[in-house]
C-alpha atoms as a PDB file:
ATOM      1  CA  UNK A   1      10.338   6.580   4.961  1.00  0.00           C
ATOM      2  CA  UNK A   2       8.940   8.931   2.725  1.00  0.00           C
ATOM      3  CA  UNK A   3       7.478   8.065  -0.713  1.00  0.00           C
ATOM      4  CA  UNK A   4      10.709  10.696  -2.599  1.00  0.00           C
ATOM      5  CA  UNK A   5      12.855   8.492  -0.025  1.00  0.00           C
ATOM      6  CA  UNK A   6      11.045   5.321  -1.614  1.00  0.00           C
ATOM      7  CA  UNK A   7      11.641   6.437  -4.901  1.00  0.00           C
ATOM      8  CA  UNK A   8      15.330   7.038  -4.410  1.00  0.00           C
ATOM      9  CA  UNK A   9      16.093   3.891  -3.075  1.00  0.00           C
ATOM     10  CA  UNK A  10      13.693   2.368  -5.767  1.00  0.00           C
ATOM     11  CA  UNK A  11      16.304   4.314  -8.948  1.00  0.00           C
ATOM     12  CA  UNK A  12      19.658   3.733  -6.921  1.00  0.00           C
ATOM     13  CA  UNK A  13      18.449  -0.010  -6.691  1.00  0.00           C
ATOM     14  CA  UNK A  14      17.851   0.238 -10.388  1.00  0.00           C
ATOM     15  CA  UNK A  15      21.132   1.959 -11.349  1.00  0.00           C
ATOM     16  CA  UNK A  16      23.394  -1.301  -9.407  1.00  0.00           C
ATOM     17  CA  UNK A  17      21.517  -4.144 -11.706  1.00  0.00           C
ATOM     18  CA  UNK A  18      22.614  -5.314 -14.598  1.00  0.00           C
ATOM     19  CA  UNK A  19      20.002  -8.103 -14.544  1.00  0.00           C
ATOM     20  CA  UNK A  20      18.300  -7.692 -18.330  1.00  0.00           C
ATOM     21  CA  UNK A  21      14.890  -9.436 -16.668  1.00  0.00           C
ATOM     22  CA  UNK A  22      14.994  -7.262 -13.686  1.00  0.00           C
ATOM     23  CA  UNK A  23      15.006  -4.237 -15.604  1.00  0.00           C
ATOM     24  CA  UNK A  24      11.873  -5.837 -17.813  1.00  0.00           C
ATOM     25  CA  UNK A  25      10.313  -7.016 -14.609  1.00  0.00           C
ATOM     26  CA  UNK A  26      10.412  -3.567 -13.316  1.00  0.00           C
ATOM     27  CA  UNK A  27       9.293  -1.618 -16.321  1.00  0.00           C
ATOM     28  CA  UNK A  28       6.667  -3.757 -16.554  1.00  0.00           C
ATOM     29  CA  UNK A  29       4.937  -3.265 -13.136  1.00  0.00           C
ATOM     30  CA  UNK A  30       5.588   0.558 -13.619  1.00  0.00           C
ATOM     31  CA  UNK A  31       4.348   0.565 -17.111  1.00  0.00           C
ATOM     32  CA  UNK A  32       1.049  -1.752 -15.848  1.00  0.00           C
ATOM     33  CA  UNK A  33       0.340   0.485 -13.295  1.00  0.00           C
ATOM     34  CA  UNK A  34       0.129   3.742 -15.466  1.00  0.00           C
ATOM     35  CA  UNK A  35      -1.984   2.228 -17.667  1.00  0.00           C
ATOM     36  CA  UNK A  36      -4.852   1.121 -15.933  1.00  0.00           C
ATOM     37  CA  UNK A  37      -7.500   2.448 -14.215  1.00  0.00           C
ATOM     38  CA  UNK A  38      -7.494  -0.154 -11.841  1.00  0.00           C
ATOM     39  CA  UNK A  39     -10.914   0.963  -9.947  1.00  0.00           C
ATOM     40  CA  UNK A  40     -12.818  -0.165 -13.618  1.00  0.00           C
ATOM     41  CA  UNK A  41     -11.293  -4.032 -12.551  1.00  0.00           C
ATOM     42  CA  UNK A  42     -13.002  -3.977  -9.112  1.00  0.00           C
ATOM     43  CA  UNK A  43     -16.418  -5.761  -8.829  1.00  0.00           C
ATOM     44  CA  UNK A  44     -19.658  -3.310  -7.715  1.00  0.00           C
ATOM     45  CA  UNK A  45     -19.762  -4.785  -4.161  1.00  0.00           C
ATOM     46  CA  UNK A  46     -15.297  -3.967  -3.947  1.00  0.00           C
ATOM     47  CA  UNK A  47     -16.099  -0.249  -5.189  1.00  0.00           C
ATOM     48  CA  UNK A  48     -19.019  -0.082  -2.377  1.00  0.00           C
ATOM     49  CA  UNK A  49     -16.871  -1.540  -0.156  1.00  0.00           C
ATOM     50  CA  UNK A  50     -14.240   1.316  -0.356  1.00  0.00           C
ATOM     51  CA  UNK A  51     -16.733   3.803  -0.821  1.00  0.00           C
ATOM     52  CA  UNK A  52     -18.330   2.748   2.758  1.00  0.00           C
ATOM     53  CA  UNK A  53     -14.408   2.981   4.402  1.00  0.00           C
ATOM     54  CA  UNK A  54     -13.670   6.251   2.604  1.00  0.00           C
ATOM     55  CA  UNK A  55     -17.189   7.978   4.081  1.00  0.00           C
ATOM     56  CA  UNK A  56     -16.440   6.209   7.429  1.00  0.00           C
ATOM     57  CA  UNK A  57     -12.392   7.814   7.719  1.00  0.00           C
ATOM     58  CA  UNK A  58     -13.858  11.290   6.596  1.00  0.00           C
ATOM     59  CA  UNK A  59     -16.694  10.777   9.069  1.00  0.00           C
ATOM     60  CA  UNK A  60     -13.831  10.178  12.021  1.00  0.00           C
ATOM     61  CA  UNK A  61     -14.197   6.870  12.317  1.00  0.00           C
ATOM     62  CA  UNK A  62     -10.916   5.135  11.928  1.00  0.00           C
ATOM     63  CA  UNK A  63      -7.619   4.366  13.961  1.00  0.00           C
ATOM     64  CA  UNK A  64      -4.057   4.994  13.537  1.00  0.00           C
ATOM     65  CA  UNK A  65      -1.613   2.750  12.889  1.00  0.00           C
ATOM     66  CA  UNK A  66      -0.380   3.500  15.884  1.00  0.00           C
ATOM     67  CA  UNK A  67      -3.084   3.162  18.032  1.00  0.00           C
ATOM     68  CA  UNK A  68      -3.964  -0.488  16.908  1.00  0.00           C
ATOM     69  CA  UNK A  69      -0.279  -1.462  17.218  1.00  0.00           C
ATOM     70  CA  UNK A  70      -0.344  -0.127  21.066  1.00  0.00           C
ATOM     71  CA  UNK A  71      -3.791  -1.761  21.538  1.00  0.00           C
ATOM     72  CA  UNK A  72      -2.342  -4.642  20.294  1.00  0.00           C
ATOM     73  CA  UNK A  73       0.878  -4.901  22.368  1.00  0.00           C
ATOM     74  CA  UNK A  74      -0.725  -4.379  25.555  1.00  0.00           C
ATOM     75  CA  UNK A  75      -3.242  -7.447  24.702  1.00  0.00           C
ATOM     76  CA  UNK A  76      -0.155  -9.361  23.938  1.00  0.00           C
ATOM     77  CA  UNK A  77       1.445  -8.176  26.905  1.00  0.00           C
ATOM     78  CA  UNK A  78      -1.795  -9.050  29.001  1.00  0.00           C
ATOM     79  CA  UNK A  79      -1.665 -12.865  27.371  1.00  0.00           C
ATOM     80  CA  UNK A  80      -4.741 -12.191  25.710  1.00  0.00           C
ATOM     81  CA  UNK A  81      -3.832 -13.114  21.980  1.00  0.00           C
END
């Protein structure tokens, strides 16, 4: 699912309710989120943290998704987990 297929869901979700507090609940998250840089809440070692992971994935050094899932089957599969 794409993030516009997200979003659509998210609005046609929003259009059904007539729940007052799910509305507010709603707006709030999406009016907390705009207005925070949340990186400026994140301790020095957090920001050095993802700093490390971001060099490491443009270095080439990460997985899919996909290939941890199959990595993970066949161990399941094999009776090691």
């Amino acid at each position: 699912m794409t993030i516009a297929d997200k979003k659509l869901e998210i609005i046609e979700l929003v259009a059904k309710t007539d729940d007052v507090a799910v509305l507010d609940n709603v707006k709030g998250l999406l009016e907390d989120d705009f207005s925070h840089d949340h990186w400026e809440n994140l301790s020095d070692e957090q920001k050095a943290r993802i700093k490390q992971s971001m060099d490491s994935i443009e270095a080439g050094n990460f997985r899919t998704t996909k290939e941890v899932m199959t990595d993970l089957r066949k161990k399941l599969l094999n009776g090691e987990l």
